[in-house]
C-alpha atoms as a PDB file:
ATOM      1  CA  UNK A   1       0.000   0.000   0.000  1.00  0.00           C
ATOM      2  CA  UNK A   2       1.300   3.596  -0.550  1.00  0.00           C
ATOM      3  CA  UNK A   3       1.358   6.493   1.237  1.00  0.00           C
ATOM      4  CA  UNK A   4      -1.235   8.488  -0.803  1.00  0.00           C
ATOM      5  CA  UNK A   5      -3.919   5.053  -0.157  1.00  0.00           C
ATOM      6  CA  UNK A   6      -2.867   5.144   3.609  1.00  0.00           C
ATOM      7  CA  UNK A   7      -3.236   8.389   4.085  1.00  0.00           C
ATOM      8  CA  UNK A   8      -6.487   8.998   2.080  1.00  0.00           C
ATOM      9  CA  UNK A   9      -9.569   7.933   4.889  1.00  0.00           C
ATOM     10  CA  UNK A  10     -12.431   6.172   3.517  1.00  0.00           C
ATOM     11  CA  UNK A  11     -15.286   8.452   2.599  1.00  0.00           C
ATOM     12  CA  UNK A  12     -18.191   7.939   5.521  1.00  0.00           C
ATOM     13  CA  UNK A  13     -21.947   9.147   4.689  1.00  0.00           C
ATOM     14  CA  UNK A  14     -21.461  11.643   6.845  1.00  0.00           C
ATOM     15  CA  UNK A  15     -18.891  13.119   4.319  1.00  0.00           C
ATOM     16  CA  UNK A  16     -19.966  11.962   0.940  1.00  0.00           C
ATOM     17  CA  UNK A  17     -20.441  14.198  -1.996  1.00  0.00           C
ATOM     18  CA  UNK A  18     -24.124  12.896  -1.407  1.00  0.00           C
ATOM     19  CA  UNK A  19     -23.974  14.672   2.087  1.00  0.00           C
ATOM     20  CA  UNK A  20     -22.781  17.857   0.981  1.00  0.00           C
ATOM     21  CA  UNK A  21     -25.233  18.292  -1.504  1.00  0.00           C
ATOM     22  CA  UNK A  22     -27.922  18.102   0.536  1.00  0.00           C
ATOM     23  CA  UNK A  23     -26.632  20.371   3.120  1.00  0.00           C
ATOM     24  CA  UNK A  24     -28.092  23.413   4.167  1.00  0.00           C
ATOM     25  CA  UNK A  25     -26.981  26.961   5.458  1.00  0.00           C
ATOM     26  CA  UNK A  26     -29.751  25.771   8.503  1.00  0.00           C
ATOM     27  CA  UNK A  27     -28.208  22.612   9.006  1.00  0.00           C
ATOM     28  CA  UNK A  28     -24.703  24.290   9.152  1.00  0.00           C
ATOM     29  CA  UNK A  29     -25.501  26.116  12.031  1.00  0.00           C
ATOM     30  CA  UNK A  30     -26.751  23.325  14.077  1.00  0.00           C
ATOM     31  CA  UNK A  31     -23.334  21.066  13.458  1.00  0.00           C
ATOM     32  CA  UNK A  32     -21.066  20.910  16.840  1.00  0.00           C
ATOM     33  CA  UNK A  33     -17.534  21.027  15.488  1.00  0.00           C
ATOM     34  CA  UNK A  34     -14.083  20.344  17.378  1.00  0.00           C
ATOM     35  CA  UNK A  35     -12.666  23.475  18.616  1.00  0.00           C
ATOM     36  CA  UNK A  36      -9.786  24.753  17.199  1.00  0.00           C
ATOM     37  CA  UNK A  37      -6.897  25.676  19.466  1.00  0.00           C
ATOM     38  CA  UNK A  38      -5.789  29.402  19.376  1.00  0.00           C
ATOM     39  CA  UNK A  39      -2.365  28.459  20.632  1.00  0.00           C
ATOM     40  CA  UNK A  40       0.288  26.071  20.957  1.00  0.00           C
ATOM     41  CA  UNK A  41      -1.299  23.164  22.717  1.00  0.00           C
ATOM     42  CA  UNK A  42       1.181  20.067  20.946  1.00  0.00           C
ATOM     43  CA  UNK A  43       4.173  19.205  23.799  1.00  0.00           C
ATOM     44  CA  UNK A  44       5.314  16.751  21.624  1.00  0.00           C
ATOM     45  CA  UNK A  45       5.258  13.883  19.104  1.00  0.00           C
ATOM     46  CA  UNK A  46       6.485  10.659  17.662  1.00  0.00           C
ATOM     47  CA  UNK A  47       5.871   8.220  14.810  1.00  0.00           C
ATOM     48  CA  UNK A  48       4.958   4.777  16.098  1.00  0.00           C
ATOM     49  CA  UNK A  49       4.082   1.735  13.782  1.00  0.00           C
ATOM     50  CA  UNK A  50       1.115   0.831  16.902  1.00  0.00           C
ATOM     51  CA  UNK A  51      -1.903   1.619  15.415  1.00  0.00           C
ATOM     52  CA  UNK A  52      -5.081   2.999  17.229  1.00  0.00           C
ATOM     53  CA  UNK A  53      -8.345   1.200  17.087  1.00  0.00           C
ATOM     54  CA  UNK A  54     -10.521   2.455  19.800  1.00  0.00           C
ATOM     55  CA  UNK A  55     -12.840   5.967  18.852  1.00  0.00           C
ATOM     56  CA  UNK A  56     -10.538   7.642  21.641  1.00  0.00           C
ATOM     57  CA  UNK A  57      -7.486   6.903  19.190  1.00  0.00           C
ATOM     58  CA  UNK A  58      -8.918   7.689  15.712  1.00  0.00           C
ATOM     59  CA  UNK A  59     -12.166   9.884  16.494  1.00  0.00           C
ATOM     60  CA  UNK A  60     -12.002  13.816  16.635  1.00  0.00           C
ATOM     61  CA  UNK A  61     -15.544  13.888  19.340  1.00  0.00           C
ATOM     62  CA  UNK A  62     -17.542  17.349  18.480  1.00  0.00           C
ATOM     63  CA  UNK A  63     -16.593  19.964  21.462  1.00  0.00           C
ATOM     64  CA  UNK A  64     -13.502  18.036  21.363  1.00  0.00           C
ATOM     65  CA  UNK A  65     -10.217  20.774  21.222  1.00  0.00           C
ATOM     66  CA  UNK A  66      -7.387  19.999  18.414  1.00  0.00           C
ATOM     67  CA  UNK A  67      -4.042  21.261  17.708  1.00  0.00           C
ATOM     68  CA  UNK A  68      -3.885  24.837  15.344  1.00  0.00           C
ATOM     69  CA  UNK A  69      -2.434  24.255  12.108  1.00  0.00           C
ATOM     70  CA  UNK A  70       0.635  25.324  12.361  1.00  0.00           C
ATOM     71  CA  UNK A  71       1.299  23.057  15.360  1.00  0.00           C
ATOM     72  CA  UNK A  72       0.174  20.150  12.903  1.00  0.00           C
ATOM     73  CA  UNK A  73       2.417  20.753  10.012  1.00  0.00           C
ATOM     74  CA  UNK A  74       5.558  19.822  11.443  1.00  0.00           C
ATOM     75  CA  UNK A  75       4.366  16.679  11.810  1.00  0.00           C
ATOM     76  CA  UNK A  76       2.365  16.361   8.192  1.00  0.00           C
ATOM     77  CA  UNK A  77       5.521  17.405   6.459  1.00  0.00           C
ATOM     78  CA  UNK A  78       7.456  14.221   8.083  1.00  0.00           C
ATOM     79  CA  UNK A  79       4.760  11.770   7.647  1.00  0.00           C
ATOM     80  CA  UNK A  80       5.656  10.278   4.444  1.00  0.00           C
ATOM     81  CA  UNK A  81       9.047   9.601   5.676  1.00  0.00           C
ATOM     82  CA  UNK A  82       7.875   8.082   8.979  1.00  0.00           C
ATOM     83  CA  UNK A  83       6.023   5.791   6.818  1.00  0.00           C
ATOM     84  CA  UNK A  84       8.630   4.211   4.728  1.00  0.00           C
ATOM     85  CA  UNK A  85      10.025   3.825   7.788  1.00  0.00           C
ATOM     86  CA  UNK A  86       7.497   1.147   8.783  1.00  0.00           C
ATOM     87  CA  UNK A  87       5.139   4.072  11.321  1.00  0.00           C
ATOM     88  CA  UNK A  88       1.319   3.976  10.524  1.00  0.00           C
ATOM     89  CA  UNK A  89      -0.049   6.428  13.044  1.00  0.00           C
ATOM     90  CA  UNK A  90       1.692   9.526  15.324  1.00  0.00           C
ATOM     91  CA  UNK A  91       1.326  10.007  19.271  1.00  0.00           C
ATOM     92  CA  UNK A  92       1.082  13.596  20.379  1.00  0.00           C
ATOM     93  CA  UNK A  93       1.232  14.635  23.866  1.00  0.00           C
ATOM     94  CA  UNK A  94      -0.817  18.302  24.286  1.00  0.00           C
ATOM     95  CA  UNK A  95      -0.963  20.587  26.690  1.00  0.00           C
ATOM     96  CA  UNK A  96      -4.950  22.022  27.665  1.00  0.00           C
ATOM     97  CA  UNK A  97      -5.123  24.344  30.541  1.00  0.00           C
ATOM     98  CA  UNK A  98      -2.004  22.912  32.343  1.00  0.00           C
ATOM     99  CA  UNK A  99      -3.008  19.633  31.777  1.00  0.00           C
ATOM    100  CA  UNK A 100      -0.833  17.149  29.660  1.00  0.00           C
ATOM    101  CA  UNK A 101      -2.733  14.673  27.645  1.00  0.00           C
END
């Protein structure tokens, strides 16, 4: 398997060309997205070739708070290389309101 197939998810309903045609400007509103981090919440990270399975590992919850942008490129720009190198997912130790997770 490549990178470009490993790193591509599989389409869900809930994201499906099907889906976004049939949303609305209503039904926009009433979505509960992730929060987006205003600052530097990512402590650190590494490559590992153990592989999540549970929701907690794999599933962004709505409400949930993720990493700014530029604290995930650092990481996106090394991820092809971590995978030739045998990794298939990243841990990443953050920092919310003192609290390291």
């Amino acid at each position: 398997m490549s990178f470009i197939e490993y790193a591509t998810p599989v389409a869900t309903p809930k994201y499906s060309p099907q889906y976004f045609a049939s949303l609305t400007f209503l039904r926009v509103q009433e979505l509960d997205y992730p929060e987006i981090a205003t600052s530097s919440i990512v402590k650190s990270w590494s490559f590992t070739d153990n592989i999540p399975w549970t929701a907690l590992g794999t599933v962004i919850q709505p409400g949930e708070l993720v990493p700014f942008l530029d604290d995930v490129l650092p990481i996106s720009r090394e991820m092809e290389a971590a995978f030739a190198a045998g990794s298939r997912a990243v841990r990443v130790r953050l920092s919310i309101e003192g609290h390291e997770r």
